[in-house]
PDB file of N, CA and C in Angstrom:
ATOM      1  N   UNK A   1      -1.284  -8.130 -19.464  1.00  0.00           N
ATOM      2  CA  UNK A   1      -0.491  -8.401 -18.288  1.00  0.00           C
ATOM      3  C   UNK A   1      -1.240  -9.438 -17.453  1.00  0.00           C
ATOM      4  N   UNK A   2      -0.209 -10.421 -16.778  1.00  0.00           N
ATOM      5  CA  UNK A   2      -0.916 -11.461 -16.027  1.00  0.00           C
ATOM      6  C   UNK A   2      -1.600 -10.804 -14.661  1.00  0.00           C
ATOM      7  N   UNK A   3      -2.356 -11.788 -14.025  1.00  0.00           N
ATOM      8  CA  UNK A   3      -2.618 -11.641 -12.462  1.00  0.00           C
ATOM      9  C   UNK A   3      -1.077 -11.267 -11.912  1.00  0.00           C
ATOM     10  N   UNK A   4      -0.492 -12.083 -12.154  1.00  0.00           N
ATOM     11  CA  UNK A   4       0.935 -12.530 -10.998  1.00  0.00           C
ATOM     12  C   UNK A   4       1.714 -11.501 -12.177  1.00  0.00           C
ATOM     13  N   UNK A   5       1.667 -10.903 -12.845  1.00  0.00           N
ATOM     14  CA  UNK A   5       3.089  -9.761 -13.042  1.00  0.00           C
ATOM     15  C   UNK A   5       2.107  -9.009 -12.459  1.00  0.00           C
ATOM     16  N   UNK A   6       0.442  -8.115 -12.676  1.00  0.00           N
ATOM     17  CA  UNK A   6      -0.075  -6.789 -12.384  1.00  0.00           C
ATOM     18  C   UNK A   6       0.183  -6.836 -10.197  1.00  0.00           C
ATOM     19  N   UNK A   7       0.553  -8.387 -10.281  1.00  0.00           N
ATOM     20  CA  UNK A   7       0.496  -7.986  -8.540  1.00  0.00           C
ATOM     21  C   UNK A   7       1.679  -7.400  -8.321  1.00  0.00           C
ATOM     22  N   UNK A   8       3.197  -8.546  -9.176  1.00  0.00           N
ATOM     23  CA  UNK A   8       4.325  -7.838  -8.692  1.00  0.00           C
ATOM     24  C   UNK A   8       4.738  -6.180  -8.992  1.00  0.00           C
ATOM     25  N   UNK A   9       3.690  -5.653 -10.160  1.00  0.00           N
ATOM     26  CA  UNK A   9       3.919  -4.286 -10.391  1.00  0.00           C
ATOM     27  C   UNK A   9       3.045  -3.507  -8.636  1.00  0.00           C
ATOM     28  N   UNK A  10       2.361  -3.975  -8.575  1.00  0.00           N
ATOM     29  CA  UNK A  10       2.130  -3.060  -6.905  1.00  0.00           C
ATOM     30  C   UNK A  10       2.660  -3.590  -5.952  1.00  0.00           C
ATOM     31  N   UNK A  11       2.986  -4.418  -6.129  1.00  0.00           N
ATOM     32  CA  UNK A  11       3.677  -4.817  -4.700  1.00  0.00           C
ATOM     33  C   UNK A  11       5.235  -3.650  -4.968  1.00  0.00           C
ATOM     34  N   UNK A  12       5.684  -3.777  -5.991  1.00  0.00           N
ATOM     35  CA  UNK A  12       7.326  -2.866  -6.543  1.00  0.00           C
ATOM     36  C   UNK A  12       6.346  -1.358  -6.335  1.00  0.00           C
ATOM     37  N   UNK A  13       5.590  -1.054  -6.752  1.00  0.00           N
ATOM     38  CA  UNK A  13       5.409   0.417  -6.477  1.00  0.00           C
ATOM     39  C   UNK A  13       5.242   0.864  -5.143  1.00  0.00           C
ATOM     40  N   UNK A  14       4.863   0.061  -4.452  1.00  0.00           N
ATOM     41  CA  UNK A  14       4.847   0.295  -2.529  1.00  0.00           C
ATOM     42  C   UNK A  14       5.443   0.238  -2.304  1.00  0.00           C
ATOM     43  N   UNK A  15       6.638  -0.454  -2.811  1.00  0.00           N
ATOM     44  CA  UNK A  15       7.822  -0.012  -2.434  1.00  0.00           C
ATOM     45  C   UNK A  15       8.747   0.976  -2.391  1.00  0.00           C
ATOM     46  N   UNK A  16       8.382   1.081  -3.859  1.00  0.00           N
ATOM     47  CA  UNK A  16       8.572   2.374  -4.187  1.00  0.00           C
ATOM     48  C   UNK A  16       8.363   3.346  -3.304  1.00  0.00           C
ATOM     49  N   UNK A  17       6.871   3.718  -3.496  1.00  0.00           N
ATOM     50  CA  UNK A  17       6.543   4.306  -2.805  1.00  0.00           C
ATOM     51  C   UNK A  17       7.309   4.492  -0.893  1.00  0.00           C
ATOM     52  N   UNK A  18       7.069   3.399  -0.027  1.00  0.00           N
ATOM     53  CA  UNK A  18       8.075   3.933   1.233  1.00  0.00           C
ATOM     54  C   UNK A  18       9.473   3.970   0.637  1.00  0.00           C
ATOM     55  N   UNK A  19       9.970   3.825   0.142  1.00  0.00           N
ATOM     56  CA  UNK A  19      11.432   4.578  -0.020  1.00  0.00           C
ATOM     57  C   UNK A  19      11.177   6.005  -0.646  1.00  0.00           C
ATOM     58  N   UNK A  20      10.614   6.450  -1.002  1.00  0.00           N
ATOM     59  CA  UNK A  20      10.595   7.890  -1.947  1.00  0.00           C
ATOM     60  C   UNK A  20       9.706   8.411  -0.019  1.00  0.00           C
ATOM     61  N   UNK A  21       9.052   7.668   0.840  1.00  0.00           N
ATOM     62  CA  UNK A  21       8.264   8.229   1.718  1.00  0.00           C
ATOM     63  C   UNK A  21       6.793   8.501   1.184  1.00  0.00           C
ATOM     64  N   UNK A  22       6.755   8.206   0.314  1.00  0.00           N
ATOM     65  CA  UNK A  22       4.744   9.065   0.096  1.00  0.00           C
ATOM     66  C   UNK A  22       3.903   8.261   1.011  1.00  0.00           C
ATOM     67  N   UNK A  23       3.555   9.222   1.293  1.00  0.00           N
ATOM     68  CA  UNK A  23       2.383   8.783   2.215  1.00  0.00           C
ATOM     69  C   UNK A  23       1.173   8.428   1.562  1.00  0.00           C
ATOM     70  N   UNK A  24       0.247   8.421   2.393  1.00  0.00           N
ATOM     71  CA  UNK A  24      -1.575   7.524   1.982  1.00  0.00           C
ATOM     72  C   UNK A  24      -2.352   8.597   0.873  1.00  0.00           C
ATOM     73  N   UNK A  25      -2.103   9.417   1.257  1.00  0.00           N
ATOM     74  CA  UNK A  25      -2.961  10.892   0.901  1.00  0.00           C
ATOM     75  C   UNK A  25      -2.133  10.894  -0.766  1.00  0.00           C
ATOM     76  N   UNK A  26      -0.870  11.156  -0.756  1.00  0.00           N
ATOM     77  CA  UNK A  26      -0.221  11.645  -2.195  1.00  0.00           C
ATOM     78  C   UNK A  26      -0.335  10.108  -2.955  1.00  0.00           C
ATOM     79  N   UNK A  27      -0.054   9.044  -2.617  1.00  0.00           N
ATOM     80  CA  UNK A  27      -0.394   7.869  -3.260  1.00  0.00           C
ATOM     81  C   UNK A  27      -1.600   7.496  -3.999  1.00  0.00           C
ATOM     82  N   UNK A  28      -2.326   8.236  -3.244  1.00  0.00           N
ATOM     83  CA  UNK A  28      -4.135   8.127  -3.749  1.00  0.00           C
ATOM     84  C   UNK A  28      -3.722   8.685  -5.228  1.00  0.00           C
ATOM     85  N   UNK A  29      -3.428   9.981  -4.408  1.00  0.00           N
ATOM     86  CA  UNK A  29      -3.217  10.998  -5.603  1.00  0.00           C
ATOM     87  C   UNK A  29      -2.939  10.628  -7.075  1.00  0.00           C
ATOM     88  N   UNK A  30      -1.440   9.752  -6.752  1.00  0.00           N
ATOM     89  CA  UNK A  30      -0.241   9.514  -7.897  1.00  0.00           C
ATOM     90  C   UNK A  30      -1.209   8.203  -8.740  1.00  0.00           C
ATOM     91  N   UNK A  31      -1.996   7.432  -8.262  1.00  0.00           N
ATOM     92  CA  UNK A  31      -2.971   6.069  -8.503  1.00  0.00           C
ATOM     93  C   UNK A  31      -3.743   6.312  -8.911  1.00  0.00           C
ATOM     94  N   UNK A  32      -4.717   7.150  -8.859  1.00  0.00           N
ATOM     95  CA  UNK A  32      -5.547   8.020  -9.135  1.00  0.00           C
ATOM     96  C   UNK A  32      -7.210   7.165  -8.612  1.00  0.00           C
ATOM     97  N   UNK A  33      -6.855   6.504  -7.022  1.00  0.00           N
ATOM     98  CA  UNK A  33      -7.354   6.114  -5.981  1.00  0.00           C
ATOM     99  C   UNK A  33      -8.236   7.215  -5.513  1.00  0.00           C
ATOM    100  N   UNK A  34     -10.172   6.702  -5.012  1.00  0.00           N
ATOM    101  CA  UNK A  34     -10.566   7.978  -4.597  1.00  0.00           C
ATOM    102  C   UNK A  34     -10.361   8.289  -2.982  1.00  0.00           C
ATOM    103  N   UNK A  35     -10.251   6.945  -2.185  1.00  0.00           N
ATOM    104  CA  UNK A  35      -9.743   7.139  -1.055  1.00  0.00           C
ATOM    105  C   UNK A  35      -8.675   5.936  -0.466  1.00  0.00           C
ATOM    106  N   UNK A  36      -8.125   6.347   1.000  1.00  0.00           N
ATOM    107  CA  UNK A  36      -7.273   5.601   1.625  1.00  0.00           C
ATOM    108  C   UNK A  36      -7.935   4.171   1.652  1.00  0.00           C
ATOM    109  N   UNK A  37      -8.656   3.462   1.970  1.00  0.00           N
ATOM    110  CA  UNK A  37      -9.578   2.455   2.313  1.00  0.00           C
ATOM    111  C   UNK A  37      -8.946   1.764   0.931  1.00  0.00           C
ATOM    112  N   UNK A  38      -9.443   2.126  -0.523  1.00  0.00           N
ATOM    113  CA  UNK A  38      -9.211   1.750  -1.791  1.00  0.00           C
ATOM    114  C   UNK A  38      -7.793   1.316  -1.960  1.00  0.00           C
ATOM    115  N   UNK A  39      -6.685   2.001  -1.414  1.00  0.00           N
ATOM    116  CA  UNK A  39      -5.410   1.917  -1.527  1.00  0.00           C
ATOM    117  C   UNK A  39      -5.043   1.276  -0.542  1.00  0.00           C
ATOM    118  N   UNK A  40      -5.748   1.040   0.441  1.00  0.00           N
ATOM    119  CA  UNK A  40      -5.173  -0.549   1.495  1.00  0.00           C
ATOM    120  C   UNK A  40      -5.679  -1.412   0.853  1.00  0.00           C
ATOM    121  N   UNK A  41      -6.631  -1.802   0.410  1.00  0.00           N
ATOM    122  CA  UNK A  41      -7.144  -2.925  -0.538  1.00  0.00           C
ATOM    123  C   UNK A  41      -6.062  -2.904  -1.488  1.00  0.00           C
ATOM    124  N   UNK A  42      -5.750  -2.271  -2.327  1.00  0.00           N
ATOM    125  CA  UNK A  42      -5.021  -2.613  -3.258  1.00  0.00           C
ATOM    126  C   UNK A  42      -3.412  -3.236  -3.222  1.00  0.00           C
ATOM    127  N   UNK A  43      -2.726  -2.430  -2.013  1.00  0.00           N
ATOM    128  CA  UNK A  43      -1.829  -2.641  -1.336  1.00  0.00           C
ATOM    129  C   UNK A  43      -2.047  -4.121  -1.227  1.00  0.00           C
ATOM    130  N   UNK A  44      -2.753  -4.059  -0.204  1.00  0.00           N
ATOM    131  CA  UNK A  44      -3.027  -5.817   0.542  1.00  0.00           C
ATOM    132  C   UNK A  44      -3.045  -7.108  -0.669  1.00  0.00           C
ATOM    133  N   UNK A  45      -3.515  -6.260  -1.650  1.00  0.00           N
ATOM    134  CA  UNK A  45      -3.744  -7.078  -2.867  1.00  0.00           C
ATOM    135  C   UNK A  45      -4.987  -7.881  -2.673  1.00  0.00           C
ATOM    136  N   UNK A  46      -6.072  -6.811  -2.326  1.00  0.00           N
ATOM    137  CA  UNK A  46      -7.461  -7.846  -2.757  1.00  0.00           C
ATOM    138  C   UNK A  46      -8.019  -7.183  -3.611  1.00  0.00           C
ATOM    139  N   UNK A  47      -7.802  -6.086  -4.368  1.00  0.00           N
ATOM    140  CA  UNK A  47      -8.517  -6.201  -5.678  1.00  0.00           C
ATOM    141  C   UNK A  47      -7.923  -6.778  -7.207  1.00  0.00           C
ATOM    142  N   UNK A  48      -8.151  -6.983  -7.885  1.00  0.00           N
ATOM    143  CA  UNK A  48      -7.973  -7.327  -9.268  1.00  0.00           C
ATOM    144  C   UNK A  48      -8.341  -6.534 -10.215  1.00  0.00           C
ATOM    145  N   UNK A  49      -7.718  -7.051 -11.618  1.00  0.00           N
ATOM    146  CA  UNK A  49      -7.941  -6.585 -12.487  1.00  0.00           C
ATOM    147  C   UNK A  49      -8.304  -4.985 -12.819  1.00  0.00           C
ATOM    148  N   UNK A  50      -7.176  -4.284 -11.902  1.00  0.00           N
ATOM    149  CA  UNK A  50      -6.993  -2.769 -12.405  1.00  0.00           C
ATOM    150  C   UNK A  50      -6.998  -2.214 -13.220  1.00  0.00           C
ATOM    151  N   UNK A  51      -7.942  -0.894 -13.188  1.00  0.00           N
ATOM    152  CA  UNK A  51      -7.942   0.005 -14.457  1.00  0.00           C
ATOM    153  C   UNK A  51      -6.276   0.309 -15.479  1.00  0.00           C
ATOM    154  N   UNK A  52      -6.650   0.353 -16.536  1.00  0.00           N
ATOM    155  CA  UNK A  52      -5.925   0.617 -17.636  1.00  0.00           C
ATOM    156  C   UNK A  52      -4.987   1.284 -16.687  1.00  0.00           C
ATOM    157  N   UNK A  53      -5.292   2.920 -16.686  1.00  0.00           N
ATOM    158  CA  UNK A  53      -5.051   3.999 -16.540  1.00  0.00           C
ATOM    159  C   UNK A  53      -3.703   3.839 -15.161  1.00  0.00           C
ATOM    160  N   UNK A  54      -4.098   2.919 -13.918  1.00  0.00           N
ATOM    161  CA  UNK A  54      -3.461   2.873 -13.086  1.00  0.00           C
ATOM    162  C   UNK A  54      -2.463   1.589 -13.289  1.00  0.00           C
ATOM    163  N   UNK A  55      -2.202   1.298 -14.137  1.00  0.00           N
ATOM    164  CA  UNK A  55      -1.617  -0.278 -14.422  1.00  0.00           C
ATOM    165  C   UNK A  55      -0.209   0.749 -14.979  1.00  0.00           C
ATOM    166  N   UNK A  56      -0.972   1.746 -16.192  1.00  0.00           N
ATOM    167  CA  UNK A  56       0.001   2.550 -16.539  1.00  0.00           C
ATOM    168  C   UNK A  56       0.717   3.385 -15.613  1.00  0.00           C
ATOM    169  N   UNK A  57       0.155   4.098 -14.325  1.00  0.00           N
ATOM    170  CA  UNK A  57       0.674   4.776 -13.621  1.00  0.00           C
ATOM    171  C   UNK A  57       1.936   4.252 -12.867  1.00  0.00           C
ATOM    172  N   UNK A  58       1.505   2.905 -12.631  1.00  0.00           N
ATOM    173  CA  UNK A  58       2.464   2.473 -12.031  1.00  0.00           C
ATOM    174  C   UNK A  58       3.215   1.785 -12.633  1.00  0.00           C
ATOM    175  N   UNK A  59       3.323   1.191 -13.620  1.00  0.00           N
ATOM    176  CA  UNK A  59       4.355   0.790 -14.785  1.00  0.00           C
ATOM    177  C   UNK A  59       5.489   2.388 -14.910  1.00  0.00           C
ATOM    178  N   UNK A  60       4.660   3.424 -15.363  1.00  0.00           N
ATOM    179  CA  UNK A  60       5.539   4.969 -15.414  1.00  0.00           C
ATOM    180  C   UNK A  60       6.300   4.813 -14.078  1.00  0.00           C
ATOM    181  N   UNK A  61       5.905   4.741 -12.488  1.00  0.00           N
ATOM    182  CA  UNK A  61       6.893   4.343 -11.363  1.00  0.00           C
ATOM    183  C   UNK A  61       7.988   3.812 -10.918  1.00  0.00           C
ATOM    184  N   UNK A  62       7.553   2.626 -12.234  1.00  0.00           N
ATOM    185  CA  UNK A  62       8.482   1.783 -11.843  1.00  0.00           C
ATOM    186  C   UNK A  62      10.139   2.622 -12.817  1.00  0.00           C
ATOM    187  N   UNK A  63       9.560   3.002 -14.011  1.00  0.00           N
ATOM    188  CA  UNK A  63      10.240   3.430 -14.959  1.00  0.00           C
ATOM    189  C   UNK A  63      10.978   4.642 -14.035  1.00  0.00           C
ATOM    190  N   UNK A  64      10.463   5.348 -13.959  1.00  0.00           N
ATOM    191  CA  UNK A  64      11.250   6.146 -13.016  1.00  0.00           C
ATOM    192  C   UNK A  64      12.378   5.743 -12.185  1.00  0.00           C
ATOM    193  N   UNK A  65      11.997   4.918 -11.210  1.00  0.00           N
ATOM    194  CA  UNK A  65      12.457   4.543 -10.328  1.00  0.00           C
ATOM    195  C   UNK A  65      13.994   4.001 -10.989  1.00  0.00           C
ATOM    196  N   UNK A  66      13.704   2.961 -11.991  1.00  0.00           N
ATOM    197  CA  UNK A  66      14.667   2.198 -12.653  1.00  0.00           C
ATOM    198  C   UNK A  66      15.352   3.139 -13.329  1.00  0.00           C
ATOM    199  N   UNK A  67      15.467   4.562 -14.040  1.00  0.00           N
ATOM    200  CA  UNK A  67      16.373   5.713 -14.337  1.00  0.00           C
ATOM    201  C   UNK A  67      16.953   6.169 -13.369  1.00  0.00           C
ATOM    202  N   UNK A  68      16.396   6.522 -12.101  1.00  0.00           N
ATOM    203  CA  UNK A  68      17.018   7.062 -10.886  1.00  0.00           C
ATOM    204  C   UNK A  68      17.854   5.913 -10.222  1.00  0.00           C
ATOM    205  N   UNK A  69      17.947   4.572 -10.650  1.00  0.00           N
ATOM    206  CA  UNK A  69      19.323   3.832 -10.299  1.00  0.00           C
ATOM    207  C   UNK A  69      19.982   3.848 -11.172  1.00  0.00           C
ATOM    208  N   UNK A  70      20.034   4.014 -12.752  1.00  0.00           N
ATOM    209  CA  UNK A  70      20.731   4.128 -13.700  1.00  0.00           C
ATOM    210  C   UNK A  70      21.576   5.387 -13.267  1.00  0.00           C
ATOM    211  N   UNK A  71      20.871   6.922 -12.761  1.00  0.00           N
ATOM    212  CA  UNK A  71      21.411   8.127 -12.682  1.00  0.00           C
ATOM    213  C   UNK A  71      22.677   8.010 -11.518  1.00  0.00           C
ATOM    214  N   UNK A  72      21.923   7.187 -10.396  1.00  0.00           N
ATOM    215  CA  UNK A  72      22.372   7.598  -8.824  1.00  0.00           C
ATOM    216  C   UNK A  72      22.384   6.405  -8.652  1.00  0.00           C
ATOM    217  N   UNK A  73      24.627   5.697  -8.431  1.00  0.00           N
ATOM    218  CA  UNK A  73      24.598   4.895  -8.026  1.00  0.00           C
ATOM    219  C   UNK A  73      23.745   4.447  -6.728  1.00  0.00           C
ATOM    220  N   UNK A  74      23.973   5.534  -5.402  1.00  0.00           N
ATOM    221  CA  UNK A  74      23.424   5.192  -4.216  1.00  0.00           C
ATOM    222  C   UNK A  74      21.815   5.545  -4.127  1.00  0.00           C
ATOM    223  N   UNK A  75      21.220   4.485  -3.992  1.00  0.00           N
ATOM    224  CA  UNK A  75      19.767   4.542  -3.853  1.00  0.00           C
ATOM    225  C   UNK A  75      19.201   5.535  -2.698  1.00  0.00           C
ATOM    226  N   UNK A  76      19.956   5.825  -1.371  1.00  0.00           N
ATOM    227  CA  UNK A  76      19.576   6.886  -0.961  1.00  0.00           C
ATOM    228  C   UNK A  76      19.597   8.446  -1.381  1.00  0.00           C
ATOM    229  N   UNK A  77      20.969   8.760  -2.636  1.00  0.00           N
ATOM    230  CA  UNK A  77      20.999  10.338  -3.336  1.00  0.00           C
ATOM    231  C   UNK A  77      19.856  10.071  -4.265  1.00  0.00           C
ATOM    232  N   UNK A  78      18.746   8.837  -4.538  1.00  0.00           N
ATOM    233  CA  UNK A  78      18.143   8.889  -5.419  1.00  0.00           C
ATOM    234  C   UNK A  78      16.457   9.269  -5.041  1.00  0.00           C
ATOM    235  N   UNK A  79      16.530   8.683  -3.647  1.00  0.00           N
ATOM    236  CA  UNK A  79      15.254   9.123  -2.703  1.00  0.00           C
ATOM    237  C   UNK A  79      15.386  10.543  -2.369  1.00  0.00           C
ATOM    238  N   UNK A  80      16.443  10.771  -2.006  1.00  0.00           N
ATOM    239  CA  UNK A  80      16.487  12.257  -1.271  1.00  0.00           C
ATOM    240  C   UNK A  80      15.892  13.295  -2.555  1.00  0.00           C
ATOM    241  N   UNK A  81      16.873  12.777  -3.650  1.00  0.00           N
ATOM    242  CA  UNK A  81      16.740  13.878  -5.226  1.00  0.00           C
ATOM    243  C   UNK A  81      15.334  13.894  -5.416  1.00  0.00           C
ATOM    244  N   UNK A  82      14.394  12.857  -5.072  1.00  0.00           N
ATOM    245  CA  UNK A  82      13.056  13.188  -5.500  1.00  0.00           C
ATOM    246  C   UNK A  82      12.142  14.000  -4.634  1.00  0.00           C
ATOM    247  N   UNK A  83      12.987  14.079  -3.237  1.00  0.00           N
ATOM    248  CA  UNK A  83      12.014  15.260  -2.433  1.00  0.00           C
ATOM    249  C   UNK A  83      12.632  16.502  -2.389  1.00  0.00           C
ATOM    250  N   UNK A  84      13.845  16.386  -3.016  1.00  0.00           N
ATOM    251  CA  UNK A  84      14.450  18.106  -3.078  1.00  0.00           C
ATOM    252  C   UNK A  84      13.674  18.811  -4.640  1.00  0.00           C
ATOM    253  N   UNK A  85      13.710  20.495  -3.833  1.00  0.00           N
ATOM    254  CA  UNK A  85      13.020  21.366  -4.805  1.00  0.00           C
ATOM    255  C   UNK A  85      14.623  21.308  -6.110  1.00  0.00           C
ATOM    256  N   UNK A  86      13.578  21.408  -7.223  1.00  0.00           N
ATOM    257  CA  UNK A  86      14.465  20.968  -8.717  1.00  0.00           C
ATOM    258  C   UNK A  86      14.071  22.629  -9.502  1.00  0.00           C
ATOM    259  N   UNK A  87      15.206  23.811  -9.617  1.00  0.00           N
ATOM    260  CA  UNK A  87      14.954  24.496 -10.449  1.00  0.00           C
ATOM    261  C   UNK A  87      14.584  23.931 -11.849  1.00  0.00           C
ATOM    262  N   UNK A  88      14.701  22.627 -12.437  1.00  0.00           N
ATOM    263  CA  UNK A  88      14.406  22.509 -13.789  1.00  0.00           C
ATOM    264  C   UNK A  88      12.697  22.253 -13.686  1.00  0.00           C
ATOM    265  N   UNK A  89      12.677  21.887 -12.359  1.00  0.00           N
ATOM    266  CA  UNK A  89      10.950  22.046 -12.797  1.00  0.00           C
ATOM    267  C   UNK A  89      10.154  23.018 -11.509  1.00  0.00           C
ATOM    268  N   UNK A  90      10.701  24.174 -12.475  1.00  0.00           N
ATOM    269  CA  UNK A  90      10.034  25.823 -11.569  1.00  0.00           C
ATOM    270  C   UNK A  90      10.013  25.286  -9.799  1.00  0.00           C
ATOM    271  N   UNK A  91      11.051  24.626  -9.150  1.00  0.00           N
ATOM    272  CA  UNK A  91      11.304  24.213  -7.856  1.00  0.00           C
ATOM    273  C   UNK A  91      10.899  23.413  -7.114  1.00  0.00           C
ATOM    274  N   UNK A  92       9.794  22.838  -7.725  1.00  0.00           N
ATOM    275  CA  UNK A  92       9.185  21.648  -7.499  1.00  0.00           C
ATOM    276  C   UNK A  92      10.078  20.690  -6.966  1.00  0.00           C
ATOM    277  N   UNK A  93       9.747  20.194  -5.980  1.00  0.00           N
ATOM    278  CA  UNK A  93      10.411  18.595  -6.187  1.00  0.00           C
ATOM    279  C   UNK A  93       9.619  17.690  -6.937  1.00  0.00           C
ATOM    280  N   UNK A  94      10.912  16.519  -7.935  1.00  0.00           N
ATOM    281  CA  UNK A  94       9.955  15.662  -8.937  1.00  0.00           C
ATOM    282  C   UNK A  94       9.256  15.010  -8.109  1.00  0.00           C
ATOM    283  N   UNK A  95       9.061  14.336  -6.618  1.00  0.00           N
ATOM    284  CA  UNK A  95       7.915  13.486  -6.034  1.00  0.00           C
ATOM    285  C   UNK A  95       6.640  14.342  -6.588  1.00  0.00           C
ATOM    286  N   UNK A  96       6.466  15.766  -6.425  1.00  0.00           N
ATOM    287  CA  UNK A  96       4.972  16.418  -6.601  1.00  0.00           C
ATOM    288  C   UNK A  96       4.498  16.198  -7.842  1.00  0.00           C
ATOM    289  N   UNK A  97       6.196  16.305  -8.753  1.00  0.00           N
ATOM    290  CA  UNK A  97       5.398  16.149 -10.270  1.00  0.00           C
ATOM    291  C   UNK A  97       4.776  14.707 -10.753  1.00  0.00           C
ATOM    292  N   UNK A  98       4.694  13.627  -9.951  1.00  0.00           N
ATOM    293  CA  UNK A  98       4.402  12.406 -10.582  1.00  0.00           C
ATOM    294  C   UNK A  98       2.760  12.187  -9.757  1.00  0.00           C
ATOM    295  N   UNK A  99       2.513  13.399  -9.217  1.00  0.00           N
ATOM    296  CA  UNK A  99       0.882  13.291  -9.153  1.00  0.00           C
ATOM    297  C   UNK A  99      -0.157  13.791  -9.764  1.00  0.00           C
ATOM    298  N   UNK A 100       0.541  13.659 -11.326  1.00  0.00           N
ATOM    299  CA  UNK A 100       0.063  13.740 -12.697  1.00  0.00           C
ATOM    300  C   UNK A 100       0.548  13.095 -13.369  1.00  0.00           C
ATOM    301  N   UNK A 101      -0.300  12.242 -14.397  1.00  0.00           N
ATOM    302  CA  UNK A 101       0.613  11.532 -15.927  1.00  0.00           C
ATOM    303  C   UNK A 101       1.452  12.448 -16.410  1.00  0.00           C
ATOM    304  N   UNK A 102       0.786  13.964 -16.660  1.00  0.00           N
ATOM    305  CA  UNK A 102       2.064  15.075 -17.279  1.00  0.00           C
ATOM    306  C   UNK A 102       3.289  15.342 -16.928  1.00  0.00           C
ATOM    307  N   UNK A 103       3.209  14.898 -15.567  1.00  0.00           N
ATOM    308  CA  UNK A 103       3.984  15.435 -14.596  1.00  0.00           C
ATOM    309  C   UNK A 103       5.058  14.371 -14.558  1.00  0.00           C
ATOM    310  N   UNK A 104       4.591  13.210 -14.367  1.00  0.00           N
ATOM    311  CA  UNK A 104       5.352  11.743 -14.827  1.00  0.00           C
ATOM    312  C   UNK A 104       6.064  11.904 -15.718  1.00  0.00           C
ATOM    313  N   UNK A 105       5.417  11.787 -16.763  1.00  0.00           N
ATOM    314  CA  UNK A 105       5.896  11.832 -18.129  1.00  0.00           C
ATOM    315  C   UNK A 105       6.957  12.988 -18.659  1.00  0.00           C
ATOM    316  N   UNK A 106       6.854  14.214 -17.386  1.00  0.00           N
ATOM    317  CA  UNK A 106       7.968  15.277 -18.171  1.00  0.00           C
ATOM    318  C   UNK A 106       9.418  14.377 -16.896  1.00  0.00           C
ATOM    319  N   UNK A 107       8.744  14.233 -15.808  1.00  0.00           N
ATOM    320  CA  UNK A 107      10.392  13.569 -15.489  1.00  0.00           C
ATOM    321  C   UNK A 107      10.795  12.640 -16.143  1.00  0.00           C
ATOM    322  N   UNK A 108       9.792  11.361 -16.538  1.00  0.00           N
ATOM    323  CA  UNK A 108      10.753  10.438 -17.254  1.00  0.00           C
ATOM    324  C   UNK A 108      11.319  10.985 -18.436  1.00  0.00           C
ATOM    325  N   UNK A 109      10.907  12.028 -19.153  1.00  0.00           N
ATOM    326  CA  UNK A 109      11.492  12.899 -20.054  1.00  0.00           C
ATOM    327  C   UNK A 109      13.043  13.342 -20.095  1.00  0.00           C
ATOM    328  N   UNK A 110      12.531  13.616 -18.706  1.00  0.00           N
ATOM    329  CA  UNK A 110      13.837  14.699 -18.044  1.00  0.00           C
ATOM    330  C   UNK A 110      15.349  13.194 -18.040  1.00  0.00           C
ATOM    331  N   UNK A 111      14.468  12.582 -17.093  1.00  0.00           N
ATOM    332  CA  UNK A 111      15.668  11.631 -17.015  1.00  0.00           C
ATOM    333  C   UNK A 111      16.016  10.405 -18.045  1.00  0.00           C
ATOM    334  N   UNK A 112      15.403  10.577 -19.022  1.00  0.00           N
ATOM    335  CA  UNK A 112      15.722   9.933 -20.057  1.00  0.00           C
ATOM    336  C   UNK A 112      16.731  10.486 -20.952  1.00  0.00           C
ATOM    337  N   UNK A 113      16.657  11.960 -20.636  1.00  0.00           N
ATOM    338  CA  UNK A 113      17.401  12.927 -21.933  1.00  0.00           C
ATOM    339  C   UNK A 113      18.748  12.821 -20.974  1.00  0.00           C
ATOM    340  N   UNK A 114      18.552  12.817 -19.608  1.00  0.00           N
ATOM    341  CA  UNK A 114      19.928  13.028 -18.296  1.00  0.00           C
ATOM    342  C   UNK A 114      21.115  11.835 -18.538  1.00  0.00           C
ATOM    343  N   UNK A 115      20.662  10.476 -18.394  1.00  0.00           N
ATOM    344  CA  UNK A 115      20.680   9.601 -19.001  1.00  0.00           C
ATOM    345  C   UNK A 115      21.406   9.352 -20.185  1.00  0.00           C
ATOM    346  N   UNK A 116      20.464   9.466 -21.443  1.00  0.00           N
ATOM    347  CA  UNK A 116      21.346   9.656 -22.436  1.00  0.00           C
ATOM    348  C   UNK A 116      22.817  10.568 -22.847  1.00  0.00           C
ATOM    349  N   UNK A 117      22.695  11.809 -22.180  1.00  0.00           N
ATOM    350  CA  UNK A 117      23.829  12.683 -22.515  1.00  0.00           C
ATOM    351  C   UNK A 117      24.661  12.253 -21.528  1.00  0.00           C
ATOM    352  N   UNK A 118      24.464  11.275 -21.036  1.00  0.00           N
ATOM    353  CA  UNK A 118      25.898  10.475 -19.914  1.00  0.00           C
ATOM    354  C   UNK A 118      26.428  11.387 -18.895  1.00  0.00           C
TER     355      UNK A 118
END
């Protein structure tokens, strides 16, 4: 991945991010950032050349994000759906589950299979 796509992938996940609402603290989290300080830098875009691991995290974000407009014409039933508690995942809302790769990976699961069965 270039300089200029790995920027436009964080610049699209902050975005992400304030529309879904996460704050400083769960962002760390979802990035796998050790503090706030690290994640204004990154935001701001003065670091480079990001770990593997978080290039993927937020590539998985974006993926998300881009199923939940496929699912939900209106982009606001699509913000709200990620902070409401979801019996399919023991009541969780999916925002908590994407502050894990596992957790990522079972929603894009989820909404990949949602998705497909139309």
């Amino acid at each position: 991945m270039t300089r200029e796509e790995e920027s436009a992938l964080v610049r699209a996940t902050f975005r992400i991010f304030q529309n879904w609402k996460i704050d400083a603290a769960q962002a760390c989290r979802i990035l796998g950032v050790e503090d706030p300080d690290g994640l204004a830098r990154l935001q701001a875009g003065a670091s480079e050349g990001h770990p593997a691991d978080m290039v993927d995290r937020m590539a998985l974000i974006l993926t998300i994000h881009t199923s939940l407009r496929i699912w939900f014409r209106d982009p606001e039933r699509s913000y709200g759906w990620m902070r409401r508690p979801n019996l399919t995942f023991d009541n969780l809302p999916p925002i908590q589950l994407i502050e894990t790769e596992a957790g990522a990976r079972r929603l894009k699961a989820y909404l990949d299979a949602s998705i497909e069965a139309g």
